[in-house]
C-alpha atoms as a PDB file:
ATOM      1  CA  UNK A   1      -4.241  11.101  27.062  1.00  0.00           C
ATOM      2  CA  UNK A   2      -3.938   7.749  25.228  1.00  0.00           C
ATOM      3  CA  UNK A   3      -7.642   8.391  23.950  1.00  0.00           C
ATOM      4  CA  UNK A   4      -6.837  11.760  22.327  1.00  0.00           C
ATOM      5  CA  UNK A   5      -2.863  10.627  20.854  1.00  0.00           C
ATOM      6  CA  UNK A   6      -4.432   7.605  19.698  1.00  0.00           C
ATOM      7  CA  UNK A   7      -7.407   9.078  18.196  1.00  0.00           C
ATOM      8  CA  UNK A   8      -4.846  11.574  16.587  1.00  0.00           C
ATOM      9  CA  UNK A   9      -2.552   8.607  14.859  1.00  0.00           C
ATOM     10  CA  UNK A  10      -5.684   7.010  13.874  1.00  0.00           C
ATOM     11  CA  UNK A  11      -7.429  10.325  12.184  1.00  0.00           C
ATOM     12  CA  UNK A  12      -3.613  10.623  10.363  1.00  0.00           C
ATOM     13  CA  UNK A  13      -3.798   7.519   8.967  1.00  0.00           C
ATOM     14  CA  UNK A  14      -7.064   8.038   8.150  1.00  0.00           C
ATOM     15  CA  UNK A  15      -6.320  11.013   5.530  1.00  0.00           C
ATOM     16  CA  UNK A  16      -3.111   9.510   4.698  1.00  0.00           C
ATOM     17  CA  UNK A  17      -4.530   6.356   3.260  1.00  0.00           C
ATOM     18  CA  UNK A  18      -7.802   8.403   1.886  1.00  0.00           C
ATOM     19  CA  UNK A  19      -4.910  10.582  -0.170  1.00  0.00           C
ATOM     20  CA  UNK A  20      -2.790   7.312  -1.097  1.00  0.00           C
ATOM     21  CA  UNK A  21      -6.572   5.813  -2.262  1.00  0.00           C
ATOM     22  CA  UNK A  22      -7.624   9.056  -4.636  1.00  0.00           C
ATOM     23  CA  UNK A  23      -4.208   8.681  -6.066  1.00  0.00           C
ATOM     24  CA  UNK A  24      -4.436   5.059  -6.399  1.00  0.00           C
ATOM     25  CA  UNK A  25      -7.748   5.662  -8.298  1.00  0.00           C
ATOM     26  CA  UNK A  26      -6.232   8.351 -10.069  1.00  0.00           C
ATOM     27  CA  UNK A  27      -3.360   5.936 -11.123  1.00  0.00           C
ATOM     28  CA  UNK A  28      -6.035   2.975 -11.763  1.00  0.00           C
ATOM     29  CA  UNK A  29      -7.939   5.413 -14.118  1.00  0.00           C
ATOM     30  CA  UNK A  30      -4.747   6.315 -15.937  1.00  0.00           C
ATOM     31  CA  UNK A  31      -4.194   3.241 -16.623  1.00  0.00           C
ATOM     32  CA  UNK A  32      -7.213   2.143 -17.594  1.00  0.00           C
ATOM     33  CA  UNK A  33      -7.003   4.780 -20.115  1.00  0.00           C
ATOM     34  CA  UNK A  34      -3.666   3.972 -21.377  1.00  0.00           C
ATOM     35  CA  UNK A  35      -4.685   0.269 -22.639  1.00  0.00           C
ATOM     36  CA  UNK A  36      -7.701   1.792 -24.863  1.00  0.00           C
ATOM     37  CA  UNK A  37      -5.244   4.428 -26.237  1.00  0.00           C
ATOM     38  CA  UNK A  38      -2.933   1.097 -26.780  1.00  0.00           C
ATOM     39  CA  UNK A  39      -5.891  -1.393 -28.476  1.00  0.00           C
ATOM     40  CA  UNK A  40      -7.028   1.693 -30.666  1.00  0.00           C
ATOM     41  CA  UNK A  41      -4.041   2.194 -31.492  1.00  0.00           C
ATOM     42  CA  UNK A  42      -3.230  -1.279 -31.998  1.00  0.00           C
ATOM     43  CA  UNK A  43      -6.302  -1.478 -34.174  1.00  0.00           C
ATOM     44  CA  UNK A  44      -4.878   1.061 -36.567  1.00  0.00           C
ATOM     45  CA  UNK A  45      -1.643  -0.429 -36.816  1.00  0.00           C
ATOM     46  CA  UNK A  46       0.007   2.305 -34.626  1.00  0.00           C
ATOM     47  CA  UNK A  47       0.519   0.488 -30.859  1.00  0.00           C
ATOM     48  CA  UNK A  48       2.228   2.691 -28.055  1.00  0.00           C
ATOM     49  CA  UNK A  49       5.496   1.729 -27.204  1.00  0.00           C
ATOM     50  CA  UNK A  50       6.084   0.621 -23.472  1.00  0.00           C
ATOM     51  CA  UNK A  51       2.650   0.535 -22.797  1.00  0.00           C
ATOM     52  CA  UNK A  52       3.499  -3.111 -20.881  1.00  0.00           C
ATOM     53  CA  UNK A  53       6.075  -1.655 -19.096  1.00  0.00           C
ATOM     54  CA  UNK A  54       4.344   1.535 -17.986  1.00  0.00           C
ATOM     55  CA  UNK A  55       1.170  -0.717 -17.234  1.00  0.00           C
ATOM     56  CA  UNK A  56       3.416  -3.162 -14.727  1.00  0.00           C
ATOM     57  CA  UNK A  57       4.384   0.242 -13.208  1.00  0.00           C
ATOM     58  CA  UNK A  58       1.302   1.891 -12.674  1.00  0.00           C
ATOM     59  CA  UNK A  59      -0.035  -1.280 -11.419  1.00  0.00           C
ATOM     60  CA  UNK A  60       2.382  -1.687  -8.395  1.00  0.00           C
ATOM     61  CA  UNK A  61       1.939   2.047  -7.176  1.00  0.00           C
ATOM     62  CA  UNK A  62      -2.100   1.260  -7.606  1.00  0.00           C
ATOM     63  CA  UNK A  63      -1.346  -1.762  -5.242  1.00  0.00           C
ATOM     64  CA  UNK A  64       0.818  -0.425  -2.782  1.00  0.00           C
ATOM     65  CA  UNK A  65      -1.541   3.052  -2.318  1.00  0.00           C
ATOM     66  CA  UNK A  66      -4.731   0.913  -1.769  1.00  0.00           C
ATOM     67  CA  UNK A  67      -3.278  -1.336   1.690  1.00  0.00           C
ATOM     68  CA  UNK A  68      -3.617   1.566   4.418  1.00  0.00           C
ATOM     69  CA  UNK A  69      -6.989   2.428   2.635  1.00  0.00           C
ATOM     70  CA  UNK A  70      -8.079  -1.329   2.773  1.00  0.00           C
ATOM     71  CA  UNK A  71      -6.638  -1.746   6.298  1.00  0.00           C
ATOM     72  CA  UNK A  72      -8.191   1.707   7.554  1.00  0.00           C
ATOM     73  CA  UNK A  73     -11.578   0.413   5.990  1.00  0.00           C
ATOM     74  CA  UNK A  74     -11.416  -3.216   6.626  1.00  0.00           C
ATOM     75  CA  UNK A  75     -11.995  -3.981   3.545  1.00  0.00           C
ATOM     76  CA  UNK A  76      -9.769  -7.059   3.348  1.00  0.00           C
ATOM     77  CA  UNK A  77     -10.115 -10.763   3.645  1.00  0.00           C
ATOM     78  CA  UNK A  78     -10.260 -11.692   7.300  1.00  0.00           C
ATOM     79  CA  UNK A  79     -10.754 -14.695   9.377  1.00  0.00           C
ATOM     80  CA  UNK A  80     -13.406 -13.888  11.967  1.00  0.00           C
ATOM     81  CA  UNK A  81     -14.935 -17.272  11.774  1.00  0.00           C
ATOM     82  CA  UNK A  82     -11.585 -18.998  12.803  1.00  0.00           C
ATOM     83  CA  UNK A  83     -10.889 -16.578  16.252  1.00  0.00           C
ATOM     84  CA  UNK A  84     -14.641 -16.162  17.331  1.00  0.00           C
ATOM     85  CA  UNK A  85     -14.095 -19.094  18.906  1.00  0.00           C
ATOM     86  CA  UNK A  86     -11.531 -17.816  21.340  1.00  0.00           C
ATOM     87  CA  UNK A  87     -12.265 -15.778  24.371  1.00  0.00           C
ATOM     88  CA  UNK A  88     -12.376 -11.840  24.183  1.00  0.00           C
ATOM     89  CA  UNK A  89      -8.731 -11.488  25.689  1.00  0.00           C
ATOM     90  CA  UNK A  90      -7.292 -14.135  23.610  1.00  0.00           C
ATOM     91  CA  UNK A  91      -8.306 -12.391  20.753  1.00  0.00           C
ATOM     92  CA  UNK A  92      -7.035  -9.444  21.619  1.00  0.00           C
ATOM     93  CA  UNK A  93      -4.008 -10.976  21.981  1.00  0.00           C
ATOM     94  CA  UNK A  94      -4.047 -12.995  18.523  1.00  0.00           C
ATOM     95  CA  UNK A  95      -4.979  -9.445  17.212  1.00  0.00           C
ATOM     96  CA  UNK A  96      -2.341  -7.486  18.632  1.00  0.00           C
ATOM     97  CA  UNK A  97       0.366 -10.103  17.713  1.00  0.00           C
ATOM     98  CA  UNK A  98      -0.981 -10.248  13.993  1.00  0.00           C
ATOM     99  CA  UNK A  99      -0.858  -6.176  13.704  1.00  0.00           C
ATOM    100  CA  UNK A 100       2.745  -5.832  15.565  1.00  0.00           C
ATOM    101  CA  UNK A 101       3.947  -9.233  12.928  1.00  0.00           C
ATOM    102  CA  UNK A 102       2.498  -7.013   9.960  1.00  0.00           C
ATOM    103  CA  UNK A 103       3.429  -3.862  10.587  1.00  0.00           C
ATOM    104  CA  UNK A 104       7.161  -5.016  11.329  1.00  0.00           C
ATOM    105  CA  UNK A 105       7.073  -6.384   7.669  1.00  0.00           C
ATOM    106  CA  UNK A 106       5.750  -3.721   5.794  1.00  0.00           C
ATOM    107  CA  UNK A 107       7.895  -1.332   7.705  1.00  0.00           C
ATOM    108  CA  UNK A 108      10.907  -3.542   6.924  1.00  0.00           C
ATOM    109  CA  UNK A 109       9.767  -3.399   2.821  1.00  0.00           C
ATOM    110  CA  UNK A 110       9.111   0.371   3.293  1.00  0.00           C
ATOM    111  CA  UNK A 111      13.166   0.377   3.905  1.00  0.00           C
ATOM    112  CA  UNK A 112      14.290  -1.907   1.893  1.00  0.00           C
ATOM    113  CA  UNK A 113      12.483  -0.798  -1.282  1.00  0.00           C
ATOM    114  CA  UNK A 114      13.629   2.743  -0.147  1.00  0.00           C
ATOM    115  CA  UNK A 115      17.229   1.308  -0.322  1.00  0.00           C
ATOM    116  CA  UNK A 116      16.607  -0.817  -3.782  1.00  0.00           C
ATOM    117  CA  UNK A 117      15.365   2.845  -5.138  1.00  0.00           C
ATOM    118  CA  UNK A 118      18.512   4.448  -3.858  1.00  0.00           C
ATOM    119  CA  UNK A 119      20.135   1.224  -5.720  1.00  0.00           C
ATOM    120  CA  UNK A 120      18.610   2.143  -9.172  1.00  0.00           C
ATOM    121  CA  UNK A 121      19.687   5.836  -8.761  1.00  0.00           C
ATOM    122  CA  UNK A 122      23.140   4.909  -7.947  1.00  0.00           C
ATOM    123  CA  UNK A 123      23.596   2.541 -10.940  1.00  0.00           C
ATOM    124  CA  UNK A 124      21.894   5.013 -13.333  1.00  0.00           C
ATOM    125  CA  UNK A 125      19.362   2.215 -14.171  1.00  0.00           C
ATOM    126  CA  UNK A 126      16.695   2.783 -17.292  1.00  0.00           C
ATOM    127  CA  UNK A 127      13.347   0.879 -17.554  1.00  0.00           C
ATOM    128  CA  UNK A 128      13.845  -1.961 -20.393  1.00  0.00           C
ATOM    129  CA  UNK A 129      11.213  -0.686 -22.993  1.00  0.00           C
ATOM    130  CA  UNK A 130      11.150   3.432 -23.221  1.00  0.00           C
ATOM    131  CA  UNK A 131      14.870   3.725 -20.988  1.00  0.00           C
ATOM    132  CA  UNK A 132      13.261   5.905 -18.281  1.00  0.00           C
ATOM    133  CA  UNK A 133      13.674   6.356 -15.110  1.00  0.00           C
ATOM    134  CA  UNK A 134      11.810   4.166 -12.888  1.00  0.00           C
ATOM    135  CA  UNK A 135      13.097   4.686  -9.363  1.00  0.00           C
ATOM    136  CA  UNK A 136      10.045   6.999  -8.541  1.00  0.00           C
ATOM    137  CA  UNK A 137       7.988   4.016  -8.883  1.00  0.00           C
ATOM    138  CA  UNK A 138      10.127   1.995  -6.483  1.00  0.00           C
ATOM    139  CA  UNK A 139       9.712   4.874  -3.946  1.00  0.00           C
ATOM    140  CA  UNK A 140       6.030   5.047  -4.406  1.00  0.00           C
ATOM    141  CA  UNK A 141       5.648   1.356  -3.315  1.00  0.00           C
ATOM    142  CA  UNK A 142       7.865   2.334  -0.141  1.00  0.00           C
ATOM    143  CA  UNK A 143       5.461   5.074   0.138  1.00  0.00           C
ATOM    144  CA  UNK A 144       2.355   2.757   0.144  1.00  0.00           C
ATOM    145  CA  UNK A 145       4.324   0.211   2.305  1.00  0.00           C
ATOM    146  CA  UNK A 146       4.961   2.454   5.102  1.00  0.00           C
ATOM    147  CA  UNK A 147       1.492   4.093   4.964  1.00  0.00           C
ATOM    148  CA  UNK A 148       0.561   0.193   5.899  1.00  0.00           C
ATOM    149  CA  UNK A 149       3.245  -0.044   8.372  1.00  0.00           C
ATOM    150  CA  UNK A 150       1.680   3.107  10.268  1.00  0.00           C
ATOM    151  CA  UNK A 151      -1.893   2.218  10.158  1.00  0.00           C
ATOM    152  CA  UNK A 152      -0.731  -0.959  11.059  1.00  0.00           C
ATOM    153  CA  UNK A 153       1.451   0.228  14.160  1.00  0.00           C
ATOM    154  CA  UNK A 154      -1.981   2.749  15.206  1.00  0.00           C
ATOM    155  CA  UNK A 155      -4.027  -0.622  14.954  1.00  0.00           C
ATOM    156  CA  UNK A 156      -1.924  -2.256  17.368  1.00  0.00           C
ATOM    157  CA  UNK A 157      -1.591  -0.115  19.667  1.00  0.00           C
ATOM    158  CA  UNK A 158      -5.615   0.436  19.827  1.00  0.00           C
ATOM    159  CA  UNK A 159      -5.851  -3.176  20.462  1.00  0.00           C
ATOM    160  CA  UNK A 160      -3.082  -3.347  23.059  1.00  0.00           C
ATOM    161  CA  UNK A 161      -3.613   0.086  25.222  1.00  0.00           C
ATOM    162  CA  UNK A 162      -7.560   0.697  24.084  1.00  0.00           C
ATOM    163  CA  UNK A 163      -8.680  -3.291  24.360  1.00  0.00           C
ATOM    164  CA  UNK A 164     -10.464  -2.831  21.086  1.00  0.00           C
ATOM    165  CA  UNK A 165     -10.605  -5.400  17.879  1.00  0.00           C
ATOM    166  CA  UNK A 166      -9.859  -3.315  14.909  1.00  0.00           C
END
């Protein structure tokens, strides 16, 4: 039972962050595009306007959609070297205590960005630059926060009720 639930949460995640990734890339792309439209343009005298501003906000959703892909993958910075040391159990502890500690915080900024977004609607808030609305961007960071909270919540609870080191 906890094999096939787990393996379940963990396949969900799985697409989830692989969806949050292509649109991350998608986003990346986008923007990549959007500074060589700029320094063309810049080139003949005819800049786009906001391009700063849309750049900053492009650049936090690309962020916040690549943690549950990184996470999923393992593709981040981690400090084997430091816990090999330890016994098996030990780590699994030091494991499971890291996962609940991040998960718990990237839930918690899942909520609260959710609430600064509901904020900005409220108070009818423009971006500086091109006065547009920029709460979307706000929610899509949530979005890519609680994506990390949940592969972060299926990671600890392989380690505590599997015993395996994700």
């Amino acid at each position: 039972m906890k094999h096939s639930l787990l393996g379940f949460m963990d396949r969900t995640g799985a697409r989830i962050s692989h969806v949050l990734a292509i649109f991350a890339g998608l986003t990346l792309t986008a923007m990549m595009l959007l500074a060589c439209w700029n320094m063309v343009g810049r080139a003949f005298g005819a800049p786009l306007k906001g391009t700063f501003e849309l750049i900053g906000f492009m650049g936090a959703v690309v962020a916040a959609f690549s943690l549950a892909y990184a996470q999923q993958s393992r593709s981040h910075i981690f400090v084997a070297f430091f816990i090999a040391r330890f016994s098996r159990r030990v780590r699994l502890a030091l494991d499971a205590a890291v996962h609940l500690a991040s998960a718990a915080f990237f839930l918690y900024a899942a909520v609260e960005l959710e609430g600064l977004a509901a904020f900005i609607v409220d108070m009818g808030e423009l971006s500086e630059t091109l006065q547009i609305v920029y709460y979307p961007f706000v929610q899509a960071v949530a979005l890519g926060c609680l994506a990390m909270g949940y592969v972060l919540v299926v990671a600890f609870c392989k380690t505590v009720f599997l015993a395996e080191e994700v």
